[in-house]
Protein backbone atom coordinates (compact mmCIF):
# COMPACT_ATOMS: atom_id res chain seq x y z
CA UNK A 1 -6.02 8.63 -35.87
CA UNK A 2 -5.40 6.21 -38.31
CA UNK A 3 -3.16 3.38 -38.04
CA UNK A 4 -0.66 4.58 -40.34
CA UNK A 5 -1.09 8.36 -38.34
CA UNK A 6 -0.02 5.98 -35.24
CA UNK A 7 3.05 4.22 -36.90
CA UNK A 8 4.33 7.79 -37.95
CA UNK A 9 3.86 9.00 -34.31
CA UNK A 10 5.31 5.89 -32.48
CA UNK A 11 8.24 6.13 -34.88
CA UNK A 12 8.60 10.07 -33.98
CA UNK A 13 8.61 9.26 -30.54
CA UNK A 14 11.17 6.47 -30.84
CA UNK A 15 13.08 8.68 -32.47
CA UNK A 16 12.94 11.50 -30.09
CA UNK A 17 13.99 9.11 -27.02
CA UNK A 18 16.96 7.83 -29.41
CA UNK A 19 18.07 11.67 -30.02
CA UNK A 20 17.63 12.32 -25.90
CA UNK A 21 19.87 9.29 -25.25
CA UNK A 22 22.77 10.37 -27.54
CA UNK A 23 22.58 13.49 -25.52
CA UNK A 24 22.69 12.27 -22.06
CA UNK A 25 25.39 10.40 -22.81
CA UNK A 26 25.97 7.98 -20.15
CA UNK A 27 24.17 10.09 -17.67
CA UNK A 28 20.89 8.75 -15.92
CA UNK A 29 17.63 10.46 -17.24
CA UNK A 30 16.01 12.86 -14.03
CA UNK A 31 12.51 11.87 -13.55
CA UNK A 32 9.95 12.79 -11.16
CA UNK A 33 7.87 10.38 -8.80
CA UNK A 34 4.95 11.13 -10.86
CA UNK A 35 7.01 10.15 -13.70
CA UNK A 36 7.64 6.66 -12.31
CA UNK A 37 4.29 6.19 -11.39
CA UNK A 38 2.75 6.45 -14.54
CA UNK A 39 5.75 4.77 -16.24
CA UNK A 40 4.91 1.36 -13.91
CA UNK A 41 1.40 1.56 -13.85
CA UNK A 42 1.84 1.75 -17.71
CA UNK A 43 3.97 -1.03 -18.35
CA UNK A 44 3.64 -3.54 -15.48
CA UNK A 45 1.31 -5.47 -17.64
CA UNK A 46 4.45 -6.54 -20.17
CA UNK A 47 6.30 -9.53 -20.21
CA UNK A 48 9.90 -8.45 -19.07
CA UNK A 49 11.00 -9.59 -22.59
CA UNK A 50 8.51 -7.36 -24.15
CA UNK A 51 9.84 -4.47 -22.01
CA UNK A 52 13.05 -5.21 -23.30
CA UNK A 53 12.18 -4.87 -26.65
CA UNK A 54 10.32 -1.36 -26.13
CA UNK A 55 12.68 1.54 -26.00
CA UNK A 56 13.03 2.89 -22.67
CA UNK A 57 14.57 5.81 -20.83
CA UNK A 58 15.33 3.51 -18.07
CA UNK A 59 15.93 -0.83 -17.83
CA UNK A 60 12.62 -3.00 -18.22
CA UNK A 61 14.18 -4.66 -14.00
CA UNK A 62 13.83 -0.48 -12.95
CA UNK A 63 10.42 -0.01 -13.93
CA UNK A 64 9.38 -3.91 -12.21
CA UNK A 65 11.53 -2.17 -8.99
CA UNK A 66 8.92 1.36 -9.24
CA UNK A 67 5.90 -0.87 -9.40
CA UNK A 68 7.21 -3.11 -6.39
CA UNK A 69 7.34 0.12 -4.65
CA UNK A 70 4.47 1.87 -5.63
CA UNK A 71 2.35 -1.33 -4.33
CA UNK A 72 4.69 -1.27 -1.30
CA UNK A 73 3.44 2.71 -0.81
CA UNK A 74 0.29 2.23 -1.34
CA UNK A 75 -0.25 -0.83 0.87
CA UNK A 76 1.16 0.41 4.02
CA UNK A 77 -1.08 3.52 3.44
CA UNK A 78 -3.90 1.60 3.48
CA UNK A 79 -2.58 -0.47 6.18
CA UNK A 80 -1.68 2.12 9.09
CA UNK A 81 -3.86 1.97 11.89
CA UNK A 82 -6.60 5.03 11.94
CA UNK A 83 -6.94 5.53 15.49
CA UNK A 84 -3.87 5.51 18.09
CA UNK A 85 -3.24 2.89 20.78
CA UNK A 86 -5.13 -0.08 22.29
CA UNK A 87 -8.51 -0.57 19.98
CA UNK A 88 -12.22 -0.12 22.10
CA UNK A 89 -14.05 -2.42 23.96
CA UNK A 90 -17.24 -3.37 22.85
CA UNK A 91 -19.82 -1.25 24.15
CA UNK A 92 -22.23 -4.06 25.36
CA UNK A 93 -18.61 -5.60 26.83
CA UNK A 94 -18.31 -2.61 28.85
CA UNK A 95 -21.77 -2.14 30.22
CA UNK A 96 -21.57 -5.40 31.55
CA UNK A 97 -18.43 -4.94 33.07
CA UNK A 98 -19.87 -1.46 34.56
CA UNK A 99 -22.89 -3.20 35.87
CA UNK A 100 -21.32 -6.11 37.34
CA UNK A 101 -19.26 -3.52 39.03
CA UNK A 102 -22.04 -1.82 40.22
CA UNK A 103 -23.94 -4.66 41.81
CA UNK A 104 -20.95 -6.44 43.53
CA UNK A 105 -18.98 -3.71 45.08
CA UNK A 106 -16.49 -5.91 47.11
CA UNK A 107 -15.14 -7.12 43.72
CA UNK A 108 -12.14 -6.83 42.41
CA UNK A 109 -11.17 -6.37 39.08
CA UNK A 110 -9.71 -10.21 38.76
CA UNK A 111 -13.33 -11.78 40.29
CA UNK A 112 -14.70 -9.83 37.30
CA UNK A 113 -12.07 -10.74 34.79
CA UNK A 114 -13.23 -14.34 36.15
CA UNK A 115 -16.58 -14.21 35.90
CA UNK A 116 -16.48 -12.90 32.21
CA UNK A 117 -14.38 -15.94 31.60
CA UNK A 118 -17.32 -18.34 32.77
CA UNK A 119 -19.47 -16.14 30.37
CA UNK A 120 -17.57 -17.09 27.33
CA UNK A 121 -16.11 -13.15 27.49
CA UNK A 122 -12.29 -12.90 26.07
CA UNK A 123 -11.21 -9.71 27.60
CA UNK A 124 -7.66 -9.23 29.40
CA UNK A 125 -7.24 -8.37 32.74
CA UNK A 126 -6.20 -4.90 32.51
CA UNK A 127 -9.32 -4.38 30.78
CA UNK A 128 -11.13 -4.51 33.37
């Protein structure tokens, strides 16, 4: 498209969202999630004074509020923990507790805990 092509459309467009306005009235536009999505990925980048210059269905502070979300969203999605409960022991942590076990059978589970603290092993009691 040429530039001029793009002037005619942006000016069609702007039109079109001036025409939907006067027909909502003072009612809020309905839009869909995906619909906010792509409306704060979109504009994020702007200045809030250039979003208040653009002519939007909705304030320049509501789309800032979607894209505060969507991070929100999409953070603690990647932030929940895969696996339930108490994360594994190391497997070469475990052997050794296994074999030290093994070879002292009239220890308890604190002389081991103790003995992996004179190693230089951080493991907690019930661990062991």
């Amino acid at each position: 498209m040429t530039e001029s092509e793009k002037d005619v459309e942006i000016l069609a467009l702007r039109h079109q969202l001036a025409v939907q306005r006067r027909q909502l009235g003072g009612q809020r536009p309905r839009l869909w999630p995906e619909d906010r999505a792509l409306f704060a990925a979109l504009l994020v980048p702007f200045a809030r004074a250039t979003l208040r210059r653009l002519r939007l269905l909705v304030s320049p502070d509501t789309v800032l509020r979607w894209h505060r979300d969507l991070m929100k969203r999409r953070h603690a999605c990647m932030s929940v923990n895969r696996r339930p409960g108490r994360p594994r022991t190391v497997a070469s942590i475990r052997r050794l507790v296994l074999r030290l076990a093994a070879e002292n059978p009239s220890w308890g589970y604190r002389r081991i805990h103790g003995e992996l603290t004179l190693l230089g092993v951080v493991i907690a009691v019930s661990t062991v």
